[in-house]
Protein backbone atom coordinates (compact mmCIF):
# COMPACT_ATOMS: atom_id res chain seq x y z
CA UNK A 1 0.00 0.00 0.00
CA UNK A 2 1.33 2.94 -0.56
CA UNK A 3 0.32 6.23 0.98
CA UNK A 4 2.06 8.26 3.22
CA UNK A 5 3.34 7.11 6.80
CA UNK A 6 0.71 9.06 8.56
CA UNK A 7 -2.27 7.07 6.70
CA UNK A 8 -0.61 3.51 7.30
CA UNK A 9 -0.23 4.34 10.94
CA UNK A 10 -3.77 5.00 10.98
CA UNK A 11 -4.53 2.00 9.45
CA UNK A 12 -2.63 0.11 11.36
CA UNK A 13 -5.00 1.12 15.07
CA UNK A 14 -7.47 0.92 13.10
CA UNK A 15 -7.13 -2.83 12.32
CA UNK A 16 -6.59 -2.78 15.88
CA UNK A 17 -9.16 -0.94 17.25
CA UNK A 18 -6.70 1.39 19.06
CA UNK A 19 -8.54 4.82 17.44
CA UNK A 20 -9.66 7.08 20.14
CA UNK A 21 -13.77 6.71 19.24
CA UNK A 22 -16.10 7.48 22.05
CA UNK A 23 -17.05 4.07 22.16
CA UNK A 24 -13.26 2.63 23.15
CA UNK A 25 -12.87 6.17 25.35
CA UNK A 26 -16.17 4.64 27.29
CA UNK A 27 -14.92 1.36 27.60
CA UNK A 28 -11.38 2.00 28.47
CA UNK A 29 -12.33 5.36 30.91
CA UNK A 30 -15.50 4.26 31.89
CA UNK A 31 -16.45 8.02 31.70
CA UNK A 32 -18.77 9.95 29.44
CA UNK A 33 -21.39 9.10 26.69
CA UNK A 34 -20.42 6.74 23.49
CA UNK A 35 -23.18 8.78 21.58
CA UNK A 36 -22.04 10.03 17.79
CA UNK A 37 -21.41 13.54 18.15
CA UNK A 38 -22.80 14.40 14.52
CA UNK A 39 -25.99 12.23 14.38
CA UNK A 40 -27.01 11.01 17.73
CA UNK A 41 -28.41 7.74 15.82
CA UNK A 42 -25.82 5.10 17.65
CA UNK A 43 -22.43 4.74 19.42
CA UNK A 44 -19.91 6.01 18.03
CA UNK A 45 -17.81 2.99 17.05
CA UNK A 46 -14.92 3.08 14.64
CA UNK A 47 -17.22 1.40 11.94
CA UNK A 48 -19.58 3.75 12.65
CA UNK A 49 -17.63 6.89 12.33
CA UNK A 50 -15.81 5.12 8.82
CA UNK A 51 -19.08 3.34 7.27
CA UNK A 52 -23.24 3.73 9.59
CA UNK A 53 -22.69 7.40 10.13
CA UNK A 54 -24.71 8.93 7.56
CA UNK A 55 -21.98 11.16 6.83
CA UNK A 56 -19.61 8.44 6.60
CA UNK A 57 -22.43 7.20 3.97
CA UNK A 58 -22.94 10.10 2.12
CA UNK A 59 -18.84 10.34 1.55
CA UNK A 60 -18.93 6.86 0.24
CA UNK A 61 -21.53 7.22 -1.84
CA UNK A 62 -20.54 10.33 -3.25
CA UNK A 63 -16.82 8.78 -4.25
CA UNK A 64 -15.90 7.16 -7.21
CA UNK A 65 -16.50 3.48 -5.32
CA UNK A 66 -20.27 4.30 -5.12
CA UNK A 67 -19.97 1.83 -1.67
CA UNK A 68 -23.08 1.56 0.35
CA UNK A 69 -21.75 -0.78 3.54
CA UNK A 70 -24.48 -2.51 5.32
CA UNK A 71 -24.49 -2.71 8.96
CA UNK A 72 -26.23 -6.60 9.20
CA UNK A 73 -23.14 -8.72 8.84
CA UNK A 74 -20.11 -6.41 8.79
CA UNK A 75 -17.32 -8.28 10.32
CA UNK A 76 -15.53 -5.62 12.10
CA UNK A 77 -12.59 -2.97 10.28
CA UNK A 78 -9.73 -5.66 10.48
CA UNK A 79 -11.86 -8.19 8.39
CA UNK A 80 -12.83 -5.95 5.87
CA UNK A 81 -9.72 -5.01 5.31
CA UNK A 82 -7.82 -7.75 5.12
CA UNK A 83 -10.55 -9.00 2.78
CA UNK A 84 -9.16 -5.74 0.54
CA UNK A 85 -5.57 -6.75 1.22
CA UNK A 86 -6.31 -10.36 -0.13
CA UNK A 87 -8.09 -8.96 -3.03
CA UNK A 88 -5.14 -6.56 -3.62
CA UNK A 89 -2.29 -9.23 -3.24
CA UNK A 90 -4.28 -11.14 -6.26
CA UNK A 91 -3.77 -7.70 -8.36
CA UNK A 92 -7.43 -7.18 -8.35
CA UNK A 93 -7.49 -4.09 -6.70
CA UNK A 94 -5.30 -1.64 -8.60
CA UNK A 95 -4.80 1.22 -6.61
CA UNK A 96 -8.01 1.07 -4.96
CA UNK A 97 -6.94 0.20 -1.32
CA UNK A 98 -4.25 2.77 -1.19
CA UNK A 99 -7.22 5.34 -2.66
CA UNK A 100 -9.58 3.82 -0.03
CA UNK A 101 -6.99 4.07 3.28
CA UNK A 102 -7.38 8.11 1.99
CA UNK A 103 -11.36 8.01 2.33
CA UNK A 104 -10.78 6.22 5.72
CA UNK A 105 -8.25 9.10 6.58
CA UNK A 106 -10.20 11.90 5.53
CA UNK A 107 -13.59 10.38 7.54
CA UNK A 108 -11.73 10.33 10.72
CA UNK A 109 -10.40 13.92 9.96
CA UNK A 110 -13.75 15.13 9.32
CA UNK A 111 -14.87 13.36 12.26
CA UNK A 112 -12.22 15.09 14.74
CA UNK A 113 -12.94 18.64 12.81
CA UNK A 114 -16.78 18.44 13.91
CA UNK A 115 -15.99 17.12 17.37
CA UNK A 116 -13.11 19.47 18.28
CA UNK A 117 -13.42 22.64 16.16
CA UNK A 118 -17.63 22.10 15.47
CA UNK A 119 -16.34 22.60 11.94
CA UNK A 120 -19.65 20.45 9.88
CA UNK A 121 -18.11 19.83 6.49
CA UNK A 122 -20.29 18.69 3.46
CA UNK A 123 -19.72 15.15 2.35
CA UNK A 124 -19.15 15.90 -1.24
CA UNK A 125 -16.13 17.89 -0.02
CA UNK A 126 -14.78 15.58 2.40
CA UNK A 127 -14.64 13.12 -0.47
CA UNK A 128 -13.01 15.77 -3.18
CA UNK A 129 -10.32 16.19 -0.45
CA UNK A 130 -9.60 12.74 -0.29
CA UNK A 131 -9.64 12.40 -4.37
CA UNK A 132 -7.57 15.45 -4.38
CA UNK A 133 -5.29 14.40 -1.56
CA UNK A 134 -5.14 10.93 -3.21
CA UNK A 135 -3.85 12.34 -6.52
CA UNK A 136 -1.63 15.02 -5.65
CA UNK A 137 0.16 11.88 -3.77
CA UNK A 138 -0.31 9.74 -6.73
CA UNK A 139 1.39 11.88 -9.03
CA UNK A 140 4.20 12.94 -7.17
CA UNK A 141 5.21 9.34 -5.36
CA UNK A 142 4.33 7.08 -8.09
CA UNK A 143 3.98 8.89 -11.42
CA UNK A 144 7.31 10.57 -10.39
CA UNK A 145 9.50 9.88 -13.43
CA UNK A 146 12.63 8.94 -11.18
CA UNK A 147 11.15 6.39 -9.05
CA UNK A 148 10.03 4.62 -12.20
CA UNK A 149 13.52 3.92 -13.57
CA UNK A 150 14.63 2.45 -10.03
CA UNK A 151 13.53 -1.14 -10.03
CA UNK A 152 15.22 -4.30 -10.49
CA UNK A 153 16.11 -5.32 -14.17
CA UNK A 154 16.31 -1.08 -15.23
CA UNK A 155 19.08 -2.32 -17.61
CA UNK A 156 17.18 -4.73 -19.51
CA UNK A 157 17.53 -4.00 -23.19
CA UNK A 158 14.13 -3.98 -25.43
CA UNK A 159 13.96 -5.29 -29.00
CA UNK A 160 14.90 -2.62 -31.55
CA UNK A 161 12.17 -1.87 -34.30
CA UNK A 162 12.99 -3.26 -37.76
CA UNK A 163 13.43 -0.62 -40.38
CA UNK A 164 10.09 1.05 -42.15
CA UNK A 165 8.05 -0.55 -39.66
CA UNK A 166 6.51 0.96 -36.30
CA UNK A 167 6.14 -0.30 -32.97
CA UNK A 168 3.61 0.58 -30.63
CA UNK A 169 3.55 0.05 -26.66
CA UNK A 170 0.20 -0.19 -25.54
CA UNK A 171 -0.47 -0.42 -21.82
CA UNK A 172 -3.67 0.64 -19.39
CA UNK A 173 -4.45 2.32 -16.11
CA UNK A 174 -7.40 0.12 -13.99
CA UNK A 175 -8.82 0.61 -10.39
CA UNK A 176 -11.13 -1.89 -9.87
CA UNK A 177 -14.86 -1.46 -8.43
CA UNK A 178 -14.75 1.82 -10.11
CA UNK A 179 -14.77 1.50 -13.44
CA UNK A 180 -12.05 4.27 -14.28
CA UNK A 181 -9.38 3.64 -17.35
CA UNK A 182 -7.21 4.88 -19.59
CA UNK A 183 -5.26 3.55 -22.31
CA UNK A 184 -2.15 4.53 -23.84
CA UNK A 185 0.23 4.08 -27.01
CA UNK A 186 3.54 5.37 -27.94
CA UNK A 187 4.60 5.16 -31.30
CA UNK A 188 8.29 4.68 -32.15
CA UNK A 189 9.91 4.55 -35.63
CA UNK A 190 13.06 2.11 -36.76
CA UNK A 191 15.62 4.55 -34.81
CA UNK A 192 13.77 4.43 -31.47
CA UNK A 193 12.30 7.77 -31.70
CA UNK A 194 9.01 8.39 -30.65
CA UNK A 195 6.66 9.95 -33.15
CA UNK A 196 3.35 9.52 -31.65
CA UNK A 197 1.66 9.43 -28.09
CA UNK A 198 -2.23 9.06 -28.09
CA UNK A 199 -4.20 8.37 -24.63
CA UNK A 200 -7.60 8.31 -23.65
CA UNK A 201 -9.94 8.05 -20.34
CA UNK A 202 -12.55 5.30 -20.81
CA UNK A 203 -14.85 3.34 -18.16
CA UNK A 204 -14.24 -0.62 -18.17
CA UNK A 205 -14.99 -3.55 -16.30
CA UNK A 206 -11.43 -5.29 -15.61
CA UNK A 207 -7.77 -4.60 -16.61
CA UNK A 208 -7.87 -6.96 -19.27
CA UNK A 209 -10.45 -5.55 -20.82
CA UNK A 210 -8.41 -1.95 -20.50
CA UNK A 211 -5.48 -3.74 -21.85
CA UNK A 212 -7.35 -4.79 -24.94
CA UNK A 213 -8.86 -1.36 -25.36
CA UNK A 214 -5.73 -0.10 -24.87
CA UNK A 215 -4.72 -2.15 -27.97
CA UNK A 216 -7.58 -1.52 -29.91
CA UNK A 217 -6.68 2.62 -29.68
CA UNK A 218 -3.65 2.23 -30.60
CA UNK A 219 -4.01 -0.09 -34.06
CA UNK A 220 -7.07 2.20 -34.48
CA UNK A 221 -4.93 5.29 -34.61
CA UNK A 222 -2.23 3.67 -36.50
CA UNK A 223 -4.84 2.59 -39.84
CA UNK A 224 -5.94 6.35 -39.55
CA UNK A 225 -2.31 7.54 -39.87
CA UNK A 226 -1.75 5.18 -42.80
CA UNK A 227 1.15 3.26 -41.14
CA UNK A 228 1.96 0.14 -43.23
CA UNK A 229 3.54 -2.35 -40.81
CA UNK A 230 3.49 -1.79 -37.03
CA UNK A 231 4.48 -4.41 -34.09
CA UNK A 232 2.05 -4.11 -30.86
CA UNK A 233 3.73 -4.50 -28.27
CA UNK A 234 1.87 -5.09 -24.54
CA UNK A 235 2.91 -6.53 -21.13
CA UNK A 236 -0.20 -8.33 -20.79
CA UNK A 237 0.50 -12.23 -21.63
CA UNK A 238 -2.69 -13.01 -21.49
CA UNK A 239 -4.20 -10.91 -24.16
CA UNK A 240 -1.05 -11.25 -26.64
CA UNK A 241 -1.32 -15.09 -26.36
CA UNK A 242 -5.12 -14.51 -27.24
CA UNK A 243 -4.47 -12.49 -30.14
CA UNK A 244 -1.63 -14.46 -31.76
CA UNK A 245 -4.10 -17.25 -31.55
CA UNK A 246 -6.99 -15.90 -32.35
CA UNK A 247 -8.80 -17.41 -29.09
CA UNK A 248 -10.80 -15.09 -27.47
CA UNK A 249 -11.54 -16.86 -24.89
CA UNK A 250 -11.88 -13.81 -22.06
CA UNK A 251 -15.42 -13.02 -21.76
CA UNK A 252 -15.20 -9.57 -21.14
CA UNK A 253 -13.03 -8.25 -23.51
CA UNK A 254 -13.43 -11.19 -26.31
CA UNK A 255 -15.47 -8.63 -28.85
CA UNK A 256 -12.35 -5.78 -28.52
CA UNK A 257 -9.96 -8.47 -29.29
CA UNK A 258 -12.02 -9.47 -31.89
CA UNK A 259 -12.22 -6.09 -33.23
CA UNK A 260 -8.21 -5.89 -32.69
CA UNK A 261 -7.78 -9.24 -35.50
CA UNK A 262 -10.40 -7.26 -37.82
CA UNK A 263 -8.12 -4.16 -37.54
CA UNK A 264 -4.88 -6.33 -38.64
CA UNK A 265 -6.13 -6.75 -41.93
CA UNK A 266 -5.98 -3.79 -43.18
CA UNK A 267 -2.17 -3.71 -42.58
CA UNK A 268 -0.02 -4.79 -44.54
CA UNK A 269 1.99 -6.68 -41.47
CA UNK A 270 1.29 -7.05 -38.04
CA UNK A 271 2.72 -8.86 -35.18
CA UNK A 272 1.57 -9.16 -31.49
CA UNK A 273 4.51 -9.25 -29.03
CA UNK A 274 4.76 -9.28 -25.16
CA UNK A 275 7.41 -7.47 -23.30
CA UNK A 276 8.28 -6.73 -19.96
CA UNK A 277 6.72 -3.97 -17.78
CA UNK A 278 10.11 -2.49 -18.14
CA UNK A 279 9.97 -2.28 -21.87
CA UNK A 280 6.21 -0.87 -21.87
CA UNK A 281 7.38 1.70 -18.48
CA UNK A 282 6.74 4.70 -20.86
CA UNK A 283 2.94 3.54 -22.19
CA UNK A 284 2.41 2.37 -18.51
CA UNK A 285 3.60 5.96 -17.32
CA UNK A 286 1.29 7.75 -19.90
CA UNK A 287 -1.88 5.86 -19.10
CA UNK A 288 -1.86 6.20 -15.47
CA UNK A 289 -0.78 9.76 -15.65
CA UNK A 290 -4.03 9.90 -18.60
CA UNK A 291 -6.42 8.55 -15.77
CA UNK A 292 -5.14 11.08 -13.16
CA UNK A 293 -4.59 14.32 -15.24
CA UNK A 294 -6.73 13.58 -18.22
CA UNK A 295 -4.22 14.56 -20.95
CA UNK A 296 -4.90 15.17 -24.55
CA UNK A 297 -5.79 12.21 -26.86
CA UNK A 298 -3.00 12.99 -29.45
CA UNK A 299 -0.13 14.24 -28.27
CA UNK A 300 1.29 15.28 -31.89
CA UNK A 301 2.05 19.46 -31.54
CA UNK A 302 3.79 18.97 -28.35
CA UNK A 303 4.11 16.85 -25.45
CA UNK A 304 3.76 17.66 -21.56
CA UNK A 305 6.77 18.48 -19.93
CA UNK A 306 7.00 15.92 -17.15
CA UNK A 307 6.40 13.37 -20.15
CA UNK A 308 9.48 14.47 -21.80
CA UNK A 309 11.21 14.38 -18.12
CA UNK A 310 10.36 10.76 -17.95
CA UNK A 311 11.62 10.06 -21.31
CA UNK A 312 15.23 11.14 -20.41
CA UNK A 313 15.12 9.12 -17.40
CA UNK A 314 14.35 5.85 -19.55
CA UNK A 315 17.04 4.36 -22.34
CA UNK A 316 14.60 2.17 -24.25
């Protein structure tokens, strides 16, 4: 997870039911009331302050997560997350528990705002803060073109592009349970150079069906610029191996993929090939900065700044 220290030590009492809620102050002091301060409805739990508040409710609602917790049945803050954690070590997550441990954050800083300043914020902003919080830490800790070139393997060479032919590196950004992508494709010529960039925001239902989107843009924009031969290139196994085959066997994104082999014909060569994330760092870098900043779709005039930043700090 990453977020900044101050979030995962919040985290961390919460999964331990160490935050200082009115209910543990009760039970620990035996002094005062465990009534919520904002709604008077029920005791002022951690859950309830994070999820049964209807503040807390509103906030989720209003987020991109559209999460409506029910109170029958929830097992407790350390269950449901570690339920997240489980679902995040199986890369079915994205980037949605770090984005989530901001929500948290921001609900218990609402919480002590109302309590100890009688400050009674509106839930839509509570939740921009967190999206805003969220991305200005995105950008800067992950999208940050130097951390991206520090990782094991950086000196792994890529396949050069054969002459009069161009290859395109087609990645996606995906954070599950909300349905937010973006796609991205850079466009290189025989010498390495990159000629093209084109990204796009776009709502899908899985990363593989991103990825294949991803794809589809790319060839897509390629046929309209009348490139003749082109390599795809894609760190997704599972889609190239479904493409070279021509087995669309993934239910959700078996029609793209389909629409991907329909494409190819009107080249005059084609060829599917899977790289390393490495290899694809600069598609990878422009999709997820696509679905934070929403950049242009064609970057042909001139490209962004920090794009050009992350370039330099890549030999590809």
């Amino acid at each position: 997870m990453n977020v900044p220290p101050k979030i995962k030590h919040f985290i961390w009492r919460a999964c331990r039911n160490a935050i200082a809620s009115k209910c543990n102050i009760k039970h620990r002091l035996k002094i005062g009331n465990d009534e919520c301060p904002r709604c008077g409805e029920d005791s002022e739990s951690l859950e309830h302050i994070l999820f049964f508040c209807p503040f807390a409710q509103a906030v989720w609602k209003a987020s991109d997560f559209s999460y409506c917790p029910e109170r029958i049945g929830f097992p407790g803050f350390c269950q449901w997350w570690s339920k997240l954690c489980l679902l995040a070590s199986k890369g079915e997550f994205g980037d949605g528990i770090s984005f989530i441990s901001f929500i948290c954050w921001h609900l218990w800083k609402a919480r002590n705002a109302f309590v100890f300043t009688g400050v009674d914020s509106d839930p839509s902003l509570s939740w921009l803060l967190a999206h805003d919080a969220f991305m200005e830490f995105y950008k800067i800790n992950i999208l940050e073109p130097s951390r991206l070139y520090q990782e094991n393997g950086h000196n792994q060479q890529c396949t050069p592009t054969p002459p009069d032919c161009i290859k395109i590196n087609c990645d996606a950004s995906f954070i599950n349970f909300s349905s937010s992508a973006a796609g991205a494709a850079v466009f290189r010529d025989s010498h390495g150079k990159i000629v093209k960039v084109v990204s796009k925001s776009f709502r899908a239902f899985s990363a593989s069906m991103a990825e294949a989107l991803a794809v589809r843009m790319g060839d897509t924009f390629a046929f309209r610029c009348g490139f003749p031969n082109i390599i795809v290139e894609s760190d997704n196994i599972g889609l190239i191996s479904r493409l070279k085959t021509k087995s669309f066997s993934a239910w959700d994104s078996a029609l793209i993929e389909a629409d991907i082999i329909n494409l190819a014909t009107g080249f005059s060569s084609v060829s599917f090939s899977h790289v390393s994330r490495l290899c694809n760092r600069q598609a990878d870098w422009v999709a997820r900065s696509t679905r934070v900043e929403n950049y242009p779709v064609d970057w042909v005039s001139a490209m962004p700044r920090d794009f050009v930043s992350h370039c330099n700090c890549l030999s590809l």
